[in-house]
C-alpha atoms as a PDB file:
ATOM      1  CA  UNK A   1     -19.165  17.602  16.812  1.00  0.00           C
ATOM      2  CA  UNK A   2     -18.064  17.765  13.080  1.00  0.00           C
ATOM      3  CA  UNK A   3     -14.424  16.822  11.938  1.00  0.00           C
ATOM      4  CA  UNK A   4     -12.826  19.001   9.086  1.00  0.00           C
ATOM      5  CA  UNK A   5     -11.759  16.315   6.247  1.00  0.00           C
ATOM      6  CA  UNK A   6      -9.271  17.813   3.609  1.00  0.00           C
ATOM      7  CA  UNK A   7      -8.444  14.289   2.340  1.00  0.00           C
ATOM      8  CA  UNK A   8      -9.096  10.839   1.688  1.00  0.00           C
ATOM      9  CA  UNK A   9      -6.371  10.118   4.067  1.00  0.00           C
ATOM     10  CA  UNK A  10      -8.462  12.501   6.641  1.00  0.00           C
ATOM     11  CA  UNK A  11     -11.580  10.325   5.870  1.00  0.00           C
ATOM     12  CA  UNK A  12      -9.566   6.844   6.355  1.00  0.00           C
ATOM     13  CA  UNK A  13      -8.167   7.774   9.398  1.00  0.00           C
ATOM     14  CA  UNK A  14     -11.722   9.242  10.997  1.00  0.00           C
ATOM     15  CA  UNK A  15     -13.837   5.956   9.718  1.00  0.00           C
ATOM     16  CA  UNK A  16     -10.469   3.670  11.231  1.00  0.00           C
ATOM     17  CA  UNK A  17     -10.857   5.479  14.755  1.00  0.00           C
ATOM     18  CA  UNK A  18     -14.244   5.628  14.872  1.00  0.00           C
ATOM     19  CA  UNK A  19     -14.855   1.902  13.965  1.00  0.00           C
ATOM     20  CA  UNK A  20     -12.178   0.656  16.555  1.00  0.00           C
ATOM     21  CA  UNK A  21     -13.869   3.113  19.139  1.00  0.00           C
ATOM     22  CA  UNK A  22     -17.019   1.268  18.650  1.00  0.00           C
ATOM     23  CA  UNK A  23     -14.864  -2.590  18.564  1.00  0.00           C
ATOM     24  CA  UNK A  24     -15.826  -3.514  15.418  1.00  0.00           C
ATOM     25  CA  UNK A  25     -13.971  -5.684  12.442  1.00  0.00           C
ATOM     26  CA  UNK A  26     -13.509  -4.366   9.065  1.00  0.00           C
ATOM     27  CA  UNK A  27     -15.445  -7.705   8.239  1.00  0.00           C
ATOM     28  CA  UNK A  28     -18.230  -6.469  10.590  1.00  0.00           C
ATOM     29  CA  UNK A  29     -17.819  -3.030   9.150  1.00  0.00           C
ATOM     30  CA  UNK A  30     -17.924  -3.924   5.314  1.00  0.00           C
ATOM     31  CA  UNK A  31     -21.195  -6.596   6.319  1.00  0.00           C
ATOM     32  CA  UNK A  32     -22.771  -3.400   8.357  1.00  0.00           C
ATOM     33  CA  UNK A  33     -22.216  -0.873   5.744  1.00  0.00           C
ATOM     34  CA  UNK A  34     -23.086  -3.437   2.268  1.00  0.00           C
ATOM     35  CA  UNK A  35     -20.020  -3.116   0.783  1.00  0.00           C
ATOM     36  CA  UNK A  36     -16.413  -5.730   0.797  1.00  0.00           C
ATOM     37  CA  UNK A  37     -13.689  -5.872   2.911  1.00  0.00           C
ATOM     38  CA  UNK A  38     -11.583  -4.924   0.614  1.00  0.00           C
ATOM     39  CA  UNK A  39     -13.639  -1.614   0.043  1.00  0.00           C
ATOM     40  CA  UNK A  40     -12.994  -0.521   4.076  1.00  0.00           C
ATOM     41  CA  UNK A  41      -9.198  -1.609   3.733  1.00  0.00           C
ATOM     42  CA  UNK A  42      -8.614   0.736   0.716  1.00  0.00           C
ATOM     43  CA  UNK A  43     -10.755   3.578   2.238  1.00  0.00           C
ATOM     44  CA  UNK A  44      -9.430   3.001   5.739  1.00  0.00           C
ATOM     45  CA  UNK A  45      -5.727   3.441   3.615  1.00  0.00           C
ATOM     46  CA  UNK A  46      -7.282   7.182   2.315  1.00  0.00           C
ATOM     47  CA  UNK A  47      -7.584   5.970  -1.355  1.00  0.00           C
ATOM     48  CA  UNK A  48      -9.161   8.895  -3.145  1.00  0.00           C
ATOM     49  CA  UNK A  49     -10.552   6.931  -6.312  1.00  0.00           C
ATOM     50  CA  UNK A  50     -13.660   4.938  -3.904  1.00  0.00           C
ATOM     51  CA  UNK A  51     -17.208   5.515  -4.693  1.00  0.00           C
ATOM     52  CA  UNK A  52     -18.951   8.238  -3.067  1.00  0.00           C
ATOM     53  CA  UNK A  53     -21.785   5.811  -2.569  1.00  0.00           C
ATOM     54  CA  UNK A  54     -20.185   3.368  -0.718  1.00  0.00           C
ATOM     55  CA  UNK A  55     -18.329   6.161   1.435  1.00  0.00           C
ATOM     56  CA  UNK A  56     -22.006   7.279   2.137  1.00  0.00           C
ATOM     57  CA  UNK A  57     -23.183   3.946   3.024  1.00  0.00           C
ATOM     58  CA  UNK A  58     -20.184   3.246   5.459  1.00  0.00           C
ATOM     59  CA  UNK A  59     -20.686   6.439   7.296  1.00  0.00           C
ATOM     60  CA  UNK A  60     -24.098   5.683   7.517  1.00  0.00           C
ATOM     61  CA  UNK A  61     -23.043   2.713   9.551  1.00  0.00           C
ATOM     62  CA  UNK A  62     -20.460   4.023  11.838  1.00  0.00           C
ATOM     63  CA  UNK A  63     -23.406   6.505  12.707  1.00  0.00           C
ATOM     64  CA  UNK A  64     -22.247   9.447  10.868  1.00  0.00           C
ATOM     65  CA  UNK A  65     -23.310  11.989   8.237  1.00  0.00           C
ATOM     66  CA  UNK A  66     -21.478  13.792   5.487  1.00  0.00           C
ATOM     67  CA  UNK A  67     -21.857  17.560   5.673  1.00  0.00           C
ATOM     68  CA  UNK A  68     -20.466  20.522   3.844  1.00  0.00           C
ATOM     69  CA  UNK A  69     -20.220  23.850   5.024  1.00  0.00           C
ATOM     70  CA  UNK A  70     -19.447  27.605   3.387  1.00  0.00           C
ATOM     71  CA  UNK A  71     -20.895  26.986   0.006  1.00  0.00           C
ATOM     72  CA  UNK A  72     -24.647  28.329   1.684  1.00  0.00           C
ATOM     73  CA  UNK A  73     -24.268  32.006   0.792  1.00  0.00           C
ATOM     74  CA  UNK A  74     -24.066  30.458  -2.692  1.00  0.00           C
ATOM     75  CA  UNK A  75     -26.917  28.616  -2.609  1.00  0.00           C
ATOM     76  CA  UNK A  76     -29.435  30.807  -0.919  1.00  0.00           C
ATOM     77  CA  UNK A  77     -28.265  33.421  -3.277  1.00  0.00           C
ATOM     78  CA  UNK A  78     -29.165  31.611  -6.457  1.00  0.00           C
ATOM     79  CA  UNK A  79     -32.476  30.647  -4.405  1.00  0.00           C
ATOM     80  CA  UNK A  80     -33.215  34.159  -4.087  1.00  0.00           C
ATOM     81  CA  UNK A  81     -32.596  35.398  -7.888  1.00  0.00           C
ATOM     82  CA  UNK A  82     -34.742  32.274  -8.762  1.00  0.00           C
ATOM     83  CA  UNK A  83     -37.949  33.883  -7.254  1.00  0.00           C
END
């Protein structure tokens, strides 16, 4: 099942709900995912100025995956001129 995010505050609240579904601790969180506490609090709070790295690395985690979706008629179109 995929989740549409239109902002960081989207993001926070998805990573808070899932992390409380599966009872852990932002301390256990943050020590899962490699990055501080402090890192999960401010995403957790939807601040849009975190490293996409880290973002990546606390999805990665919690299980999930960062997709995007409608931008592949772009890219198989530029595929296609390429050959």
């Amino acid at each position: 099942m995929s989740t549409p995010i239109h902002t960081p505050q989207d993001l926070g609240c998805m990573v808070r709900e899932t992390r409380k579904r599966l009872k852990l601790t932002q301390p256990q969180l943050a020590l899962a995912a490699n990055v501080g506490v402090r890192f999960i609090v401010e995403l957790e709070a939807g601040k849009s100025t975190l490293r996409l790295e880290n973002i990546l690395r606390v999805l990665q985690a919690l299980g999930g995956v960062l997709t995007v979706e409608g931008m592949d008629c772009f890219i198989s179109n530029t595929e296609e001129g390429a050959r």
